[in-house]
N, C-alpha and C. Protein backbone atom coordinates (compact mmCIF):
# COMPACT_ATOMS: atom_id res chain seq x y z
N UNK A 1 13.84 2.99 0.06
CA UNK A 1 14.94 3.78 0.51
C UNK A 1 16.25 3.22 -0.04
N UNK A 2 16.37 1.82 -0.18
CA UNK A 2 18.05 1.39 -0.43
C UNK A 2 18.12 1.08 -2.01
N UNK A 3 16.76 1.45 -2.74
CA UNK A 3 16.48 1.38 -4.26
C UNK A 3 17.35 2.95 -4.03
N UNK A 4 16.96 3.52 -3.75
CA UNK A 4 17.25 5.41 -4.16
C UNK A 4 18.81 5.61 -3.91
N UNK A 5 19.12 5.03 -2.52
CA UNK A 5 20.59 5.29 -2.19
C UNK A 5 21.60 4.28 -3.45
N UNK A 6 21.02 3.54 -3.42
CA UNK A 6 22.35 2.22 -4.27
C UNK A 6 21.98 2.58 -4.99
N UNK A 7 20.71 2.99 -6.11
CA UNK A 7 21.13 3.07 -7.73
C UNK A 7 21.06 4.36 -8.20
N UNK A 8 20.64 5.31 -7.03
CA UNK A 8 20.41 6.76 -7.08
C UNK A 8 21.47 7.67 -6.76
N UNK A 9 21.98 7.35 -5.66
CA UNK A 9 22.51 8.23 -4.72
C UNK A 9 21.74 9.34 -4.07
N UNK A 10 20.37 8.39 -3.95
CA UNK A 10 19.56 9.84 -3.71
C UNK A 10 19.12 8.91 -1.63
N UNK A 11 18.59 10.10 -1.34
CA UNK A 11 17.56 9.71 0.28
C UNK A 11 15.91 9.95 0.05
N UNK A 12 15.24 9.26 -0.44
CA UNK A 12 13.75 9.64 -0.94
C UNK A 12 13.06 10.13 0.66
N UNK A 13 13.79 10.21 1.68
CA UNK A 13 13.64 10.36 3.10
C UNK A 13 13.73 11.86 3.34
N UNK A 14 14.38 12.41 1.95
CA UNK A 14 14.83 13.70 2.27
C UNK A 14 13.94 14.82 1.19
N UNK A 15 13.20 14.28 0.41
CA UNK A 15 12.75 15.11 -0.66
C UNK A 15 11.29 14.14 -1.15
N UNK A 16 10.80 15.12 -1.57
CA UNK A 16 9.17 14.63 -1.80
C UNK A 16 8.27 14.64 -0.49
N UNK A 17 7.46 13.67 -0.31
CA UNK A 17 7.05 13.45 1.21
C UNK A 17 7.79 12.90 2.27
N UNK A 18 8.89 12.49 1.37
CA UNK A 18 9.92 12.56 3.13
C UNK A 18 9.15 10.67 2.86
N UNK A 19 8.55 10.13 2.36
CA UNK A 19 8.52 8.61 2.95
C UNK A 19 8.82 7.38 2.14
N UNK A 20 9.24 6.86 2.16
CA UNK A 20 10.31 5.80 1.43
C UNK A 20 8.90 4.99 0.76
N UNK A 21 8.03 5.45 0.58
CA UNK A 21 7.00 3.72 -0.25
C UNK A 21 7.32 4.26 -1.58
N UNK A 22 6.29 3.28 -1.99
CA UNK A 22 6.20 3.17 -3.90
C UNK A 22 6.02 4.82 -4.31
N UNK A 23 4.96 5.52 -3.88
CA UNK A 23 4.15 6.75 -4.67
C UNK A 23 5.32 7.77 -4.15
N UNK A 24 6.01 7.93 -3.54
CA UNK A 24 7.07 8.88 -2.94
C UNK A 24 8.45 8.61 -4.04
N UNK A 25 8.59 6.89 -4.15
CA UNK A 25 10.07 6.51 -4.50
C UNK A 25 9.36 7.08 -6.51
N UNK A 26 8.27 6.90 -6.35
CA UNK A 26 8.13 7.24 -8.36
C UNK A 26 7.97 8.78 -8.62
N UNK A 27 7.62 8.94 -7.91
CA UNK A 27 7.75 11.28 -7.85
C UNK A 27 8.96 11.07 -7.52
N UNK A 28 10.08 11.13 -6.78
CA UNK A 28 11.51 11.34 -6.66
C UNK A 28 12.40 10.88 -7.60
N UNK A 29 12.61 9.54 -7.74
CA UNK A 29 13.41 9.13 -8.82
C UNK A 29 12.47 8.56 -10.03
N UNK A 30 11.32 8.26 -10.29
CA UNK A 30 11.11 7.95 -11.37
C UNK A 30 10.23 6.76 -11.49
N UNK A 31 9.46 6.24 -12.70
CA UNK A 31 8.72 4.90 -12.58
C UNK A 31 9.64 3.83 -12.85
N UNK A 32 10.86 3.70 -12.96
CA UNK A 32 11.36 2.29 -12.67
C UNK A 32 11.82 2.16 -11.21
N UNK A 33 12.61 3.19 -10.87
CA UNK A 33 12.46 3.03 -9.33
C UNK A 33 11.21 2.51 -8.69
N UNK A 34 10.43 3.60 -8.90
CA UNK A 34 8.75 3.17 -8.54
C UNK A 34 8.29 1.66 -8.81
N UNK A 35 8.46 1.14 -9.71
CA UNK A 35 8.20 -0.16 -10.26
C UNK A 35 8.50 -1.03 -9.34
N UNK A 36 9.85 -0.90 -9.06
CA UNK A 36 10.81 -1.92 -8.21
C UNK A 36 10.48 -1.95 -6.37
N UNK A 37 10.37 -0.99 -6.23
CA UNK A 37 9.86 -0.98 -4.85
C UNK A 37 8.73 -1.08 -4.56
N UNK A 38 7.61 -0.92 -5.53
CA UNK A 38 5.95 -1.43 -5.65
C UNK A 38 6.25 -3.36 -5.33
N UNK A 39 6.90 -3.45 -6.46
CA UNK A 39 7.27 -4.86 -6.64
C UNK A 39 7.95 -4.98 -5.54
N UNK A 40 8.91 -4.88 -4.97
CA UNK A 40 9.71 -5.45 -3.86
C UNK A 40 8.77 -5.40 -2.09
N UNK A 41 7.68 -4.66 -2.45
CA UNK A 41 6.96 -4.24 -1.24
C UNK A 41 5.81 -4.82 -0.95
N UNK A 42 5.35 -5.21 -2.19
CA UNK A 42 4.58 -6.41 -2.61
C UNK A 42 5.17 -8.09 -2.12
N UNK A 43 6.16 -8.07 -2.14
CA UNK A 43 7.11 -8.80 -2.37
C UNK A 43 7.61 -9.44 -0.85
N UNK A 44 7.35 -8.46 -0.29
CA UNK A 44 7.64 -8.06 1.11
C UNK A 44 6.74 -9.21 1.94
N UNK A 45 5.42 -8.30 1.74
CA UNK A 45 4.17 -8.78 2.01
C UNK A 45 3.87 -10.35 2.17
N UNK A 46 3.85 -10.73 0.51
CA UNK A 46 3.99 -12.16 -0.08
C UNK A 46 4.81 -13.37 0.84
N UNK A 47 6.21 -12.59 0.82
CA UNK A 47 7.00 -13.53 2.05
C UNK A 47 6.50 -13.49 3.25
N UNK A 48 6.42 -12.58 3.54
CA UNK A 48 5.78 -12.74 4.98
C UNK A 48 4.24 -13.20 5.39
N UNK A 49 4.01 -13.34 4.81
CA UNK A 49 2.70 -14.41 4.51
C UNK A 49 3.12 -15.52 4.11
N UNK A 50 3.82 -15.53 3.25
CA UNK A 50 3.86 -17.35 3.06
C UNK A 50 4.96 -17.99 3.91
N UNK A 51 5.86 -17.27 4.49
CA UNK A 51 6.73 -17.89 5.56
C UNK A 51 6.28 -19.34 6.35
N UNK A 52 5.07 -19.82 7.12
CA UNK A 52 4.38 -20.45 7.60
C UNK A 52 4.50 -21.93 7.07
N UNK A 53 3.59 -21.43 5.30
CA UNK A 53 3.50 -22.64 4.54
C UNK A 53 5.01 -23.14 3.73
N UNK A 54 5.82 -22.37 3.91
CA UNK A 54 7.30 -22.99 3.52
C UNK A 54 7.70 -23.40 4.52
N UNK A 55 7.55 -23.82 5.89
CA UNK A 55 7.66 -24.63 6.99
C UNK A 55 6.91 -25.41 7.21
N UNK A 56 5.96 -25.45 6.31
CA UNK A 56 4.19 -26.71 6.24
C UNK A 56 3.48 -26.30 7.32
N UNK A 57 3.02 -25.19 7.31
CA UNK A 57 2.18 -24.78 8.56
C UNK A 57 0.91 -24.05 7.44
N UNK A 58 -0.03 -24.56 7.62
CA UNK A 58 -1.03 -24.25 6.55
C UNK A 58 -2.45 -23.50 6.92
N UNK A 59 -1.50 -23.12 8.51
CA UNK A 59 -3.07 -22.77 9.03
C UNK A 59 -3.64 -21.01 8.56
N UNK A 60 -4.60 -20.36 7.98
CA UNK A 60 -4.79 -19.55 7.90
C UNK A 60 -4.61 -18.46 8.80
N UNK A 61 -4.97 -18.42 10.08
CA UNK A 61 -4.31 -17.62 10.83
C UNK A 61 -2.71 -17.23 11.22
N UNK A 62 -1.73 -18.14 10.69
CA UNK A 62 -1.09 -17.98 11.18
C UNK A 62 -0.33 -17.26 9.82
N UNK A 63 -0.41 -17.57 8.75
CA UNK A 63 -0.48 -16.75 6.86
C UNK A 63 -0.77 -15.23 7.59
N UNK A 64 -1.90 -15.15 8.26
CA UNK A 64 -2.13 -13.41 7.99
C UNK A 64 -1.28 -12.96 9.11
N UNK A 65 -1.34 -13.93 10.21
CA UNK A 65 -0.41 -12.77 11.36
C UNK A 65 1.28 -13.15 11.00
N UNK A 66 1.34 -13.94 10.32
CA UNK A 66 3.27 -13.47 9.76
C UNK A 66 2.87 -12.25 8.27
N UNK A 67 2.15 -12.03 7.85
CA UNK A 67 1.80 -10.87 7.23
C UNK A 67 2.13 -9.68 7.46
N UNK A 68 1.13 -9.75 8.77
CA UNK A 68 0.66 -8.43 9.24
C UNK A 68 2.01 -8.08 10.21
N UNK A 69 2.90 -9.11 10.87
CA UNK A 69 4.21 -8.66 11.24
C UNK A 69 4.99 -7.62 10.03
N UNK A 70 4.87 -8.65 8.82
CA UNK A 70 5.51 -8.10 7.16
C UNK A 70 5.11 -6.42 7.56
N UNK A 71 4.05 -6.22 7.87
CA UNK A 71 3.60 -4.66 7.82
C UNK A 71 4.22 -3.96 8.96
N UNK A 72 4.36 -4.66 9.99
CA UNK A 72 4.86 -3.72 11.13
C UNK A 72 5.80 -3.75 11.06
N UNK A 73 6.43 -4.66 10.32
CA UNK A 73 8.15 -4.23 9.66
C UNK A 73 8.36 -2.87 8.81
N UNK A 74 7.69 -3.46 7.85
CA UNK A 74 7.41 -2.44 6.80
C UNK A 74 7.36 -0.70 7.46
N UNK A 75 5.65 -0.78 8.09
CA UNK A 75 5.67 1.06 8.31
C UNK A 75 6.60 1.29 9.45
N UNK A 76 7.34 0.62 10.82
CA UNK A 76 7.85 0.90 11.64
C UNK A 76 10.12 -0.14 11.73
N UNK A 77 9.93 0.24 10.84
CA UNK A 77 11.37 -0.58 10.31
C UNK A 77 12.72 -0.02 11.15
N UNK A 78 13.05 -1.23 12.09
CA UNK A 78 13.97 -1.10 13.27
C UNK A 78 15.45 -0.19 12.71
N UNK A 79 15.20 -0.56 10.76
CA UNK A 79 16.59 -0.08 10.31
C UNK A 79 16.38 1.42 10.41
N UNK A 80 15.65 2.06 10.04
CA UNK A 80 15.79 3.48 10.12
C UNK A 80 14.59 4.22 11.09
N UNK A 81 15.12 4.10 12.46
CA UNK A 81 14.28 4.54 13.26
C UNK A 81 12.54 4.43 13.50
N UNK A 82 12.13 3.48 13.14
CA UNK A 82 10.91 2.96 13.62
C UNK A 82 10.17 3.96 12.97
N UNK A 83 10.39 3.97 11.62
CA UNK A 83 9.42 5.24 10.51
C UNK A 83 9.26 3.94 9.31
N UNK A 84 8.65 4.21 8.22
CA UNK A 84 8.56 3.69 7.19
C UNK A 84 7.43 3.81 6.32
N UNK A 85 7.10 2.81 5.64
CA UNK A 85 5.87 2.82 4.15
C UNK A 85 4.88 3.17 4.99
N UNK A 86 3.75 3.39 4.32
CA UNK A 86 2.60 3.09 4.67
C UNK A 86 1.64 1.93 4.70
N UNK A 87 2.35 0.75 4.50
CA UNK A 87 1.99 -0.63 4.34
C UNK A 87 0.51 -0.37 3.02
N UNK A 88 0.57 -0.08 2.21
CA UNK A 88 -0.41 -0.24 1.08
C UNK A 88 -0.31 -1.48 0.35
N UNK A 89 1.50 -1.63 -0.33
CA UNK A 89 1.75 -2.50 -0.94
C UNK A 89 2.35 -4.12 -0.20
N UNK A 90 2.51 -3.38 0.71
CA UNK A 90 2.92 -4.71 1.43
C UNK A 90 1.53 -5.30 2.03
N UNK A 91 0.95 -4.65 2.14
CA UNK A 91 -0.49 -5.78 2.73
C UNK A 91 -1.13 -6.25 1.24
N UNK A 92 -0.93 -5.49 0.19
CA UNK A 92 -1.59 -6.05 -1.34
C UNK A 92 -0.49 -7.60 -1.18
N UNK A 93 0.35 -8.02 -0.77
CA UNK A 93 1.49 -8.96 -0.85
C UNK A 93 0.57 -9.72 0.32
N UNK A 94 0.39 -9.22 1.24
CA UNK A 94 -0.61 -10.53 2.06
C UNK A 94 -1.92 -10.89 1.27
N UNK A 95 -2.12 -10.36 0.70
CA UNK A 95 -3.66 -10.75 0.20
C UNK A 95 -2.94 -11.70 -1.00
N UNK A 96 -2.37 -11.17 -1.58
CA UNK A 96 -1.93 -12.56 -2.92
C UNK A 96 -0.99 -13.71 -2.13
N UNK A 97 -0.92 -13.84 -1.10
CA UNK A 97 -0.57 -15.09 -0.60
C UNK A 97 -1.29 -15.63 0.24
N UNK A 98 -2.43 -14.95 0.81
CA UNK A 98 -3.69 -15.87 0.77
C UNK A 98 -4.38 -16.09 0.03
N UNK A 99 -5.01 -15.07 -1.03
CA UNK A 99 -6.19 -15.39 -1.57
C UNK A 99 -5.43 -14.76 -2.92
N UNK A 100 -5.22 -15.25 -4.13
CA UNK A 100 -4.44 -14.16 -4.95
C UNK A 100 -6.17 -13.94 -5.86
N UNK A 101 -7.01 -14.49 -5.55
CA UNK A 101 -8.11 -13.58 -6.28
C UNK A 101 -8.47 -12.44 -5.70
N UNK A 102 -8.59 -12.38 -4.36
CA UNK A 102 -8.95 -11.54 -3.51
C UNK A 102 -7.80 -10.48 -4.22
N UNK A 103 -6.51 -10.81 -4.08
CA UNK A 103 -5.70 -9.72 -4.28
C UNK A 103 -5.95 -9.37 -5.92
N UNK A 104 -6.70 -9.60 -6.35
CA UNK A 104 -6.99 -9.36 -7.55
C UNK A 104 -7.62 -8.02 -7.69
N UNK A 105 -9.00 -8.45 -6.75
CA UNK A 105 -10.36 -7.80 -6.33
C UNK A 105 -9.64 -6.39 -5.92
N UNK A 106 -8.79 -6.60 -5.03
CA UNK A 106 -8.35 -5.27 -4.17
C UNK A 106 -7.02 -4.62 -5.33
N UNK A 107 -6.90 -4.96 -6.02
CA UNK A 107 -5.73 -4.42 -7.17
C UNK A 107 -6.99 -3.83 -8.10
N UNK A 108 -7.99 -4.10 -8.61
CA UNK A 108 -8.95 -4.12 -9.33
C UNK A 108 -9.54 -2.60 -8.68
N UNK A 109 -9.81 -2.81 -7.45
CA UNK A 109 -10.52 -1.52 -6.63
C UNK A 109 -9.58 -0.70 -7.19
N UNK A 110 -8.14 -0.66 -6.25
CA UNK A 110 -7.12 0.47 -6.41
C UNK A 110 -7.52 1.26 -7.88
N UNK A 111 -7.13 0.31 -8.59
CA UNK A 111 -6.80 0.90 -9.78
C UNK A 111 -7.91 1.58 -10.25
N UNK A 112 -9.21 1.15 -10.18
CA UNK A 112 -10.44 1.82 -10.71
C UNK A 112 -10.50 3.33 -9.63
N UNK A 113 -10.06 3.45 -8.24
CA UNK A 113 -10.33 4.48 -7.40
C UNK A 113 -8.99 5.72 -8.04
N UNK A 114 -7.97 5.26 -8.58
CA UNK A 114 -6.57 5.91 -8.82
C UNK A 114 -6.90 6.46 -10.41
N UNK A 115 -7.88 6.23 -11.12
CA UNK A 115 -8.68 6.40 -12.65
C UNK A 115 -9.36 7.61 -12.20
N UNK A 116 -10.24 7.33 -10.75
CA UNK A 116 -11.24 7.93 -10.78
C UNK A 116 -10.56 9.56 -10.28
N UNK A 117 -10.11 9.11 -9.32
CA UNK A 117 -9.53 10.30 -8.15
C UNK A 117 -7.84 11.26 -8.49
N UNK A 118 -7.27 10.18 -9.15
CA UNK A 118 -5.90 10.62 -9.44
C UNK A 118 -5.12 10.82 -8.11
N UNK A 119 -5.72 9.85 -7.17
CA UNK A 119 -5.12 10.14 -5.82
C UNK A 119 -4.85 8.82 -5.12
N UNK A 120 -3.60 8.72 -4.81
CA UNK A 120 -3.04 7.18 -4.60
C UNK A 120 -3.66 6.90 -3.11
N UNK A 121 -3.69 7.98 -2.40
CA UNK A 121 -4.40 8.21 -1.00
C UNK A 121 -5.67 8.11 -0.67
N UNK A 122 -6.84 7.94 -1.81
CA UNK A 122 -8.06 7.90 -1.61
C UNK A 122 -8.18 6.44 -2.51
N UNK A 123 -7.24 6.18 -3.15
CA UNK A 123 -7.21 4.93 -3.93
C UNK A 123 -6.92 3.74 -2.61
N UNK A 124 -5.83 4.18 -2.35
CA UNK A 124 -5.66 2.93 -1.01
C UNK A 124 -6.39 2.76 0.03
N UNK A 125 -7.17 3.99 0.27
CA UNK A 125 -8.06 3.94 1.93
C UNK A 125 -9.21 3.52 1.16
N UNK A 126 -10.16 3.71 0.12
CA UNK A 126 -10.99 3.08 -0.51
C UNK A 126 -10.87 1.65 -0.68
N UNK A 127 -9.69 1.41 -1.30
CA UNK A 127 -9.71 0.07 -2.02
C UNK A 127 -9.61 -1.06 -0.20
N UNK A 128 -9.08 -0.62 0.45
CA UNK A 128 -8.76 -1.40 2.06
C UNK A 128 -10.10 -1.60 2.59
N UNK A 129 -11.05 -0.41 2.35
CA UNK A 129 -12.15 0.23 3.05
C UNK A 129 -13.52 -1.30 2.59
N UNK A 130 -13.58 -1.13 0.86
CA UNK A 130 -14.26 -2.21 0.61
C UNK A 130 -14.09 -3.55 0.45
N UNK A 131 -12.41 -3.86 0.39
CA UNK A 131 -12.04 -4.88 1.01
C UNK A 131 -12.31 -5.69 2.25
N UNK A 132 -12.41 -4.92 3.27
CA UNK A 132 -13.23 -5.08 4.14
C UNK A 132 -14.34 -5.52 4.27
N UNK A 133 -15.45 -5.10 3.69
CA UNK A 133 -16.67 -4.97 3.45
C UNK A 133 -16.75 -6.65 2.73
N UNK A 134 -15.88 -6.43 1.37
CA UNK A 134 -16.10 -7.83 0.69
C UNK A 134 -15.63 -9.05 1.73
N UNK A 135 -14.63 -9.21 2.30
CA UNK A 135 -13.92 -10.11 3.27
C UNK A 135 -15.36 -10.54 3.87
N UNK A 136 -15.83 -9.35 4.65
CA UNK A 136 -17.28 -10.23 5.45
C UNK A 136 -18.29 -10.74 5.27
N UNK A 137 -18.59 -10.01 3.85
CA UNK A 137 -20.30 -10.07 3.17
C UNK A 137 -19.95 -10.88 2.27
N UNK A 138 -18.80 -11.03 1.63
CA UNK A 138 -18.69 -11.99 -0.02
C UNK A 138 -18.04 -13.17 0.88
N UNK A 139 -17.00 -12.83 1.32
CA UNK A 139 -16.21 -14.23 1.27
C UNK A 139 -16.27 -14.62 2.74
N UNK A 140 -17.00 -14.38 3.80
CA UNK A 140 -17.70 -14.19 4.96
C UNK A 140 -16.34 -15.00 5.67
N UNK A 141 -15.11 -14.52 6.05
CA UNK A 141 -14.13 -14.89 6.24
C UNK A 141 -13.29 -14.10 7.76
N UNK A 142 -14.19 -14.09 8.78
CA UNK A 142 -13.91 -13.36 9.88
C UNK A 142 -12.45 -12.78 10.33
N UNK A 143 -11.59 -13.95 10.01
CA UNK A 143 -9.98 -13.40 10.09
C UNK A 143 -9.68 -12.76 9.15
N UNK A 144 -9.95 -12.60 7.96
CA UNK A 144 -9.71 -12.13 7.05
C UNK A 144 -9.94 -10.51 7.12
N UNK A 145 -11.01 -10.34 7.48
CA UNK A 145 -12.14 -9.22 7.65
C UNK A 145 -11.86 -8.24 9.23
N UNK A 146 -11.16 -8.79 10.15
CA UNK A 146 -10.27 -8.96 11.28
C UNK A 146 -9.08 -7.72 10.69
N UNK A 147 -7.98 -8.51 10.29
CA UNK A 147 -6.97 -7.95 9.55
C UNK A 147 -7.17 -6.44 8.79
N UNK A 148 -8.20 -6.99 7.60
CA UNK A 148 -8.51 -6.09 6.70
C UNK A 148 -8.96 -4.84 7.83
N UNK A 149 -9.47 -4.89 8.92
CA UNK A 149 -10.15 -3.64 8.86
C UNK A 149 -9.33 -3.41 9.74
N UNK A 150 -8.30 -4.01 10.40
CA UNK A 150 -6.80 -3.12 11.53
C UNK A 150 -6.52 -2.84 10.48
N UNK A 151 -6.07 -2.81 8.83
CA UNK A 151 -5.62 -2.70 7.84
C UNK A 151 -5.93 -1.15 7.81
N UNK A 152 -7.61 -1.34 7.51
CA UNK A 152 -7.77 -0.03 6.99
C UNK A 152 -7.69 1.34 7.81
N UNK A 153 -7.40 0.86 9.59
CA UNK A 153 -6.96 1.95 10.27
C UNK A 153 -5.95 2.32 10.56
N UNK A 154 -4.59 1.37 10.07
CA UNK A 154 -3.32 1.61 9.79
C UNK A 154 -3.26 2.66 8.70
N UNK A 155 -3.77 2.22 7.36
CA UNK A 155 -4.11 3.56 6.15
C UNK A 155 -4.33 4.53 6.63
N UNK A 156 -5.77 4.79 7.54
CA UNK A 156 -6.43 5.98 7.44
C UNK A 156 -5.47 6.75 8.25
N UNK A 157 -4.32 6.16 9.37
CA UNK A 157 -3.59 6.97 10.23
C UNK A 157 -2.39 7.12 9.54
N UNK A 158 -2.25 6.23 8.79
CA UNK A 158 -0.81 6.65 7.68
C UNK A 158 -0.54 7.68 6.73
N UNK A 159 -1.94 7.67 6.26
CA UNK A 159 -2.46 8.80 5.22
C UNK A 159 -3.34 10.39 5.73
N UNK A 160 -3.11 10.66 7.49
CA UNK A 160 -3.50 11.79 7.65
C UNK A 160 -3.12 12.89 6.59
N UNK A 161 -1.86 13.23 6.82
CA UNK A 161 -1.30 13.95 5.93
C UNK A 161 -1.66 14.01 5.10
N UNK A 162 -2.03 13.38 4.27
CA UNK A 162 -2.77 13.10 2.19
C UNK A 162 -4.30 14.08 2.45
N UNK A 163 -4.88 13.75 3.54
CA UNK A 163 -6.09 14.31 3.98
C UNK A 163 -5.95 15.10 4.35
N UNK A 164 -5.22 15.48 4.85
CA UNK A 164 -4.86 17.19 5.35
C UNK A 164 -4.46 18.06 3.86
N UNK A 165 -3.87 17.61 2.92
CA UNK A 165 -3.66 18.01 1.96
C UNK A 165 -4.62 17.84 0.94
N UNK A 166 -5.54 17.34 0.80
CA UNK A 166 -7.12 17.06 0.63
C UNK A 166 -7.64 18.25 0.80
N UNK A 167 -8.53 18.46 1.93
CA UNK A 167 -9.03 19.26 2.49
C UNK A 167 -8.40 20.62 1.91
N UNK A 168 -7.09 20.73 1.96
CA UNK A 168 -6.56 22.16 1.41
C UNK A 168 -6.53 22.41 -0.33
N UNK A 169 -6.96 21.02 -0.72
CA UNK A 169 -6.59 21.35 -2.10
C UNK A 169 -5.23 21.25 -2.66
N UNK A 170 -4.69 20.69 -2.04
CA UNK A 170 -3.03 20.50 -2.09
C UNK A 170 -2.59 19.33 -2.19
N UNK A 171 -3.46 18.42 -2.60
CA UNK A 171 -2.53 17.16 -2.67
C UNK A 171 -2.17 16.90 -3.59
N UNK A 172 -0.85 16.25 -3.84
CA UNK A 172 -0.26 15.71 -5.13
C UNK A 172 -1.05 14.45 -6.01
N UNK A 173 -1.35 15.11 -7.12
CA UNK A 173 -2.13 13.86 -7.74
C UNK A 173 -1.03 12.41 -9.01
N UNK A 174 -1.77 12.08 -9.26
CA UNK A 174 -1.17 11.33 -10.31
C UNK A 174 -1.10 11.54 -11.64
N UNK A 175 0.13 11.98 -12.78
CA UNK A 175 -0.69 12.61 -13.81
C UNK A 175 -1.44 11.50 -15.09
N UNK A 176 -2.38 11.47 -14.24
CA UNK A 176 -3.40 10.27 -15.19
C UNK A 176 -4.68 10.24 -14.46
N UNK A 177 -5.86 9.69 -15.14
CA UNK A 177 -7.31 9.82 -14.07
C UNK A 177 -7.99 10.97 -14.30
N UNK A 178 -9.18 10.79 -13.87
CA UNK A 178 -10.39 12.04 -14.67
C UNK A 178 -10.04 13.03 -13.60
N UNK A 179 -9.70 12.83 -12.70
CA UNK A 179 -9.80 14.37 -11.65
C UNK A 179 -8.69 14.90 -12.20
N UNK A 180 -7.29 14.53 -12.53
CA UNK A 180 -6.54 14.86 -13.33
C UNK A 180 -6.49 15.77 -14.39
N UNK A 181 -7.39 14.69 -15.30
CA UNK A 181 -7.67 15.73 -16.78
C UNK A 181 -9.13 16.97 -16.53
N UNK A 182 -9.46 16.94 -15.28
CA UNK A 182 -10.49 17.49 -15.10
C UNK A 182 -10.05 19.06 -14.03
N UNK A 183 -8.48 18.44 -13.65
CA UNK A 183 -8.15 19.90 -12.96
C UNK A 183 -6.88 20.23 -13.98
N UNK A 184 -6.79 19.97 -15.11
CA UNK A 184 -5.87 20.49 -16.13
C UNK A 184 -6.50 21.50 -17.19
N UNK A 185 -8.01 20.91 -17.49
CA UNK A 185 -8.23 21.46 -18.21
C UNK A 185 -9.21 22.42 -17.23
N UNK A 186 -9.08 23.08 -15.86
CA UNK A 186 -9.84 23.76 -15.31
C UNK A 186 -9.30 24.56 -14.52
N UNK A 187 -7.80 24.90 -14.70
CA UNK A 187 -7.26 25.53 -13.98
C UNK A 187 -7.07 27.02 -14.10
């Protein structure tokens, strides 16, 4: 939102989906906007996860729940009426300040689900979804796996809307990805 107003003069609050994250701020103003608030939201995340260990507090639980505050900042932000992101990128920012392979793994998902689908909305509830899955079965990490899956029901309630627009055939895609080139050349 204060990327769009200060270098825009724009309200990304007011046009597109109406919601200030990354996939809203790059359809409204553009992919460097987009860039910067991916990055800054990420960024977000990161600090608020590592807050702890820049005070020498090294305990893992306490990394994910100054995180997961990072997020309830994030989607419910005291500055503009208790609305905000959908915490996608800001929880990708907790995972690279605990585990930055993990956040690898789950950057790795996204991107292969956002190829497949052309849909940033089935990319993020996917990529959270088997994150999950890996947290318990791969890296058998109960807090981790804890988080991840309040994670993935923060998404799935963030992203009704995307699913409602799903279902209708109406959702905004990405222009890149096989469903993409597969409803261009099928229209």
């Amino acid at each position: 939102m204060w990327i769009g107003q200060a270098l825009y003069h724009k309200d990304v609050r007011t046009a597109g989906s109406h919601n200030i994250g990354t996939t809203n701020v790059y359809r409204v103003l553009g992919p460097v906007a987009g860039t910067i608030v991916l990055a800054m939201d990420i960024l977000k995340g990161t600090l608020g996860a590592s807050l702890p260990v820049m005070f020498g507090y090294h305990q893992h639980w306490l990394i994910l729940v100054c995180g997961v505050a990072a997020v309830v900042g994030h989607t419910a932000s005291i500055f503009i009426g208790f609305k905000g992101g959908k915490a996608v990128a800001t929880s990708a920012g907790i995972l690279l300040a605990y585990n930055p392979g993990f956040f690898l793994i789950a950057s790795a998902l996204f991107v292969s689900f956002i190829l497949l689908t052309s849909m940033v909305s089935i990319a993020s509830t996917s990529a959270i979804t088997i994150v999950t899955f890996i947290s318990w079965f791969g890296y058998h990490d109960p807090l981790l796996t804890t988080i991840a899956g309040v994670l993935t029901v923060v998404f799935f309630i963030r992203h009704r809307a995307n699913f409602a627009r799903i279902r209708a055939g109406k959702e905004n895609l990405v222009p890149f990805g096989l469903y993409y080139w597969y409803r261009q050349r099928h229209q």
